[in-house]
C-alpha atoms as a PDB file:
ATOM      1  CA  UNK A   1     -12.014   2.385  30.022  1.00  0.00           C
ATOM      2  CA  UNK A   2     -10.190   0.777  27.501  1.00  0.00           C
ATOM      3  CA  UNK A   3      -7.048   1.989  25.750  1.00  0.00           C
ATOM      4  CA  UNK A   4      -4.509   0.916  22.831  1.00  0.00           C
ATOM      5  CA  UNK A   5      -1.097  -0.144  22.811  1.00  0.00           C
ATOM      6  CA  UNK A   6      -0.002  -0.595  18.482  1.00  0.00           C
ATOM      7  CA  UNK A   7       3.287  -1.994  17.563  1.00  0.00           C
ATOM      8  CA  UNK A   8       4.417  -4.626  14.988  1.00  0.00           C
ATOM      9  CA  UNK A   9       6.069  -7.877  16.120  1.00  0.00           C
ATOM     10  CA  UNK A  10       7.809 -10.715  14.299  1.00  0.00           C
ATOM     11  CA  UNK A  11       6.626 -14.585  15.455  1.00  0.00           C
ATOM     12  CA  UNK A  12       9.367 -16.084  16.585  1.00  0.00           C
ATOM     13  CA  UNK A  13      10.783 -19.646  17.396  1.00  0.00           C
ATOM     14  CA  UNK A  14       7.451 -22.278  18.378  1.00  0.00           C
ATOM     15  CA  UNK A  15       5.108 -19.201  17.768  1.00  0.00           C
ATOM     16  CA  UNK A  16       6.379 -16.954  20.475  1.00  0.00           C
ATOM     17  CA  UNK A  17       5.673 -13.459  19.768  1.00  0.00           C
ATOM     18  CA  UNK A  18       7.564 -10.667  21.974  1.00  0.00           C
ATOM     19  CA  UNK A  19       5.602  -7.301  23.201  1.00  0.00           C
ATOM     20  CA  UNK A  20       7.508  -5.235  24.958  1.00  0.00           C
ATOM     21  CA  UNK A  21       5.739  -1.364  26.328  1.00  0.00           C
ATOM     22  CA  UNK A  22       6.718   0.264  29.146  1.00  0.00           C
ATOM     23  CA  UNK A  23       3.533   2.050  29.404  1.00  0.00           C
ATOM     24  CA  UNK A  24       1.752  -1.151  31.415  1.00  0.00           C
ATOM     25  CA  UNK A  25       2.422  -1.951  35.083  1.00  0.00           C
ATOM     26  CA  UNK A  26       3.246  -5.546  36.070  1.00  0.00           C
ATOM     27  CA  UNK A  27       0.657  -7.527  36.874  1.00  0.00           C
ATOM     28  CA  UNK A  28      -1.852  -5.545  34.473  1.00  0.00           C
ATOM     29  CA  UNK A  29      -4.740  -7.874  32.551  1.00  0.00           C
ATOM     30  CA  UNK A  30      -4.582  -7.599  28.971  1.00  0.00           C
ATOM     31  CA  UNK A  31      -6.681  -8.789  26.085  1.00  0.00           C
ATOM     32  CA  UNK A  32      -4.338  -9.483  22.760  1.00  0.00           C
ATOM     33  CA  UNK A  33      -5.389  -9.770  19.510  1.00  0.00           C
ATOM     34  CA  UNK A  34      -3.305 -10.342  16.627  1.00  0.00           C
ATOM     35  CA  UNK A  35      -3.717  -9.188  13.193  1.00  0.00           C
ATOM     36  CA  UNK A  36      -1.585 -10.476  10.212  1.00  0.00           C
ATOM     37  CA  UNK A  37      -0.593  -8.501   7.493  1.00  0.00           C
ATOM     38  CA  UNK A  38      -0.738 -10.813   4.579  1.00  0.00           C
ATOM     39  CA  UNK A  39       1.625  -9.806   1.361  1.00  0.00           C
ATOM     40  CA  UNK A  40      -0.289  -8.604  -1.455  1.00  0.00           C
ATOM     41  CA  UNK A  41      -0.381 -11.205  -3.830  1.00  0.00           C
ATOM     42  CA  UNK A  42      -1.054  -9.396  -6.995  1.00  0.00           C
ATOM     43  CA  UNK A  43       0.618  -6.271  -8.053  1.00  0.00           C
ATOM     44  CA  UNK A  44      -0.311  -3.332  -9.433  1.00  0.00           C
ATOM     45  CA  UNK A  45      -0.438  -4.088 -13.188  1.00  0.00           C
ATOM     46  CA  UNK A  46      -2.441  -7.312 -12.516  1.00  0.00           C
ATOM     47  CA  UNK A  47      -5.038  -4.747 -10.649  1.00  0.00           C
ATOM     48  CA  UNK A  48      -5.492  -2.231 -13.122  1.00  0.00           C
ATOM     49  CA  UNK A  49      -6.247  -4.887 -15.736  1.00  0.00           C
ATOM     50  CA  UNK A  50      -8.962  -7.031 -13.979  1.00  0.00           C
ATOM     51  CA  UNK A  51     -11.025  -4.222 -15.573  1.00  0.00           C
ATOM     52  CA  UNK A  52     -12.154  -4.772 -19.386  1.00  0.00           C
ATOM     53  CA  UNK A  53     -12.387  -1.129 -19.772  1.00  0.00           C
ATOM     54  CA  UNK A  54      -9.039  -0.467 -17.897  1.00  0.00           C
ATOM     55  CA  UNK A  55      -7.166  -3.270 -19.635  1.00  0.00           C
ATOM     56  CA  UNK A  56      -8.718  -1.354 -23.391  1.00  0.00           C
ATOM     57  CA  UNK A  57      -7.399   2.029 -22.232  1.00  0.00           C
ATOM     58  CA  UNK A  58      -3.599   0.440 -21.205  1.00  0.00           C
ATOM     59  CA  UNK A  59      -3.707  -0.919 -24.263  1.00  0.00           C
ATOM     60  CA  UNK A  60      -4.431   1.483 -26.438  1.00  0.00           C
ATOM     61  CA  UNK A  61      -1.977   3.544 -24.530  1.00  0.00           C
ATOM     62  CA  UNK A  62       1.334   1.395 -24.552  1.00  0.00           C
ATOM     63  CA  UNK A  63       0.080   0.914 -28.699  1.00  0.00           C
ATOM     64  CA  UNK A  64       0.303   4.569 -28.899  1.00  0.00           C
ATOM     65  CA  UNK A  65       3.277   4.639 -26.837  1.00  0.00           C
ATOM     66  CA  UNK A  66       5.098   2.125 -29.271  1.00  0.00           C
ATOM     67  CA  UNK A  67       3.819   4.046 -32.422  1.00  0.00           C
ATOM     68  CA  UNK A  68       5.178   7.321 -31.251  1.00  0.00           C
ATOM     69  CA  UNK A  69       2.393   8.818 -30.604  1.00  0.00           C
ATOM     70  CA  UNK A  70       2.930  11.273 -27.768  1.00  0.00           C
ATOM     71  CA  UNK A  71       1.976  14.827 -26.099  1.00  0.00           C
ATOM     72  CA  UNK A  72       4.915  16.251 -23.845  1.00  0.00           C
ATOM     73  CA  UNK A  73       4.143  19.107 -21.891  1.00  0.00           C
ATOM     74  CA  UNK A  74       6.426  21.336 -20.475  1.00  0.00           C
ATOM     75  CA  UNK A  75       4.846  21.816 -16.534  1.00  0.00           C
ATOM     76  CA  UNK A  76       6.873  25.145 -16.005  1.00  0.00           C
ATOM     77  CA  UNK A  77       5.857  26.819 -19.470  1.00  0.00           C
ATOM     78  CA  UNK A  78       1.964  25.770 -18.600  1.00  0.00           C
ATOM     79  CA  UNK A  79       2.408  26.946 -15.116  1.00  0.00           C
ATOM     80  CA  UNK A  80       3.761  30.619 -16.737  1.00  0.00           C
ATOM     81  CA  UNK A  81       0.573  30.564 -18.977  1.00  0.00           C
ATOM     82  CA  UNK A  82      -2.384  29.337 -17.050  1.00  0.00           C
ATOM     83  CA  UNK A  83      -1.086  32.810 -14.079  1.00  0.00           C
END
């Protein structure tokens, strides 16, 4: 039967990475395998316009933004109307 240990780690000096559990016996045969989070290299802005269509509709927005052209809505007095 095979069971899971997670926990994050930080490489260390010539490679060395530390695990430290309590939960395993000495002595006890382990398989490791190490994943590696990689930092995202593109944010979010640089995501939402890799679409044509997405990249139109920001657009369009921040234009209307600039020109003023806005709809506020007041949450509470739409909450008191739509009971």
């Amino acid at each position: 039967m095979l069971s899971g240990i997670k926990q994050k780690a930080i490489v260390g000096k010539d490679g060395k990475i530390e695990l430290s559990t309590t939960e395993l016996p000495e002595g006890t045969v382990v398989e490791v395998i190490v994943l590696v989070e990689k930092p995202t290299e593109e944010d979010e802005t640089t995501y939402l316009l890799k679409s044509e269509a997405n990249k139109k509709h920001l657009l369009r927005a921040l234009e209307n933004v600039a020109q003023g052209n806005l709809i506020y809505v007041d949450l509470d007095e739409y909450e008191k109307n739509s009971l």
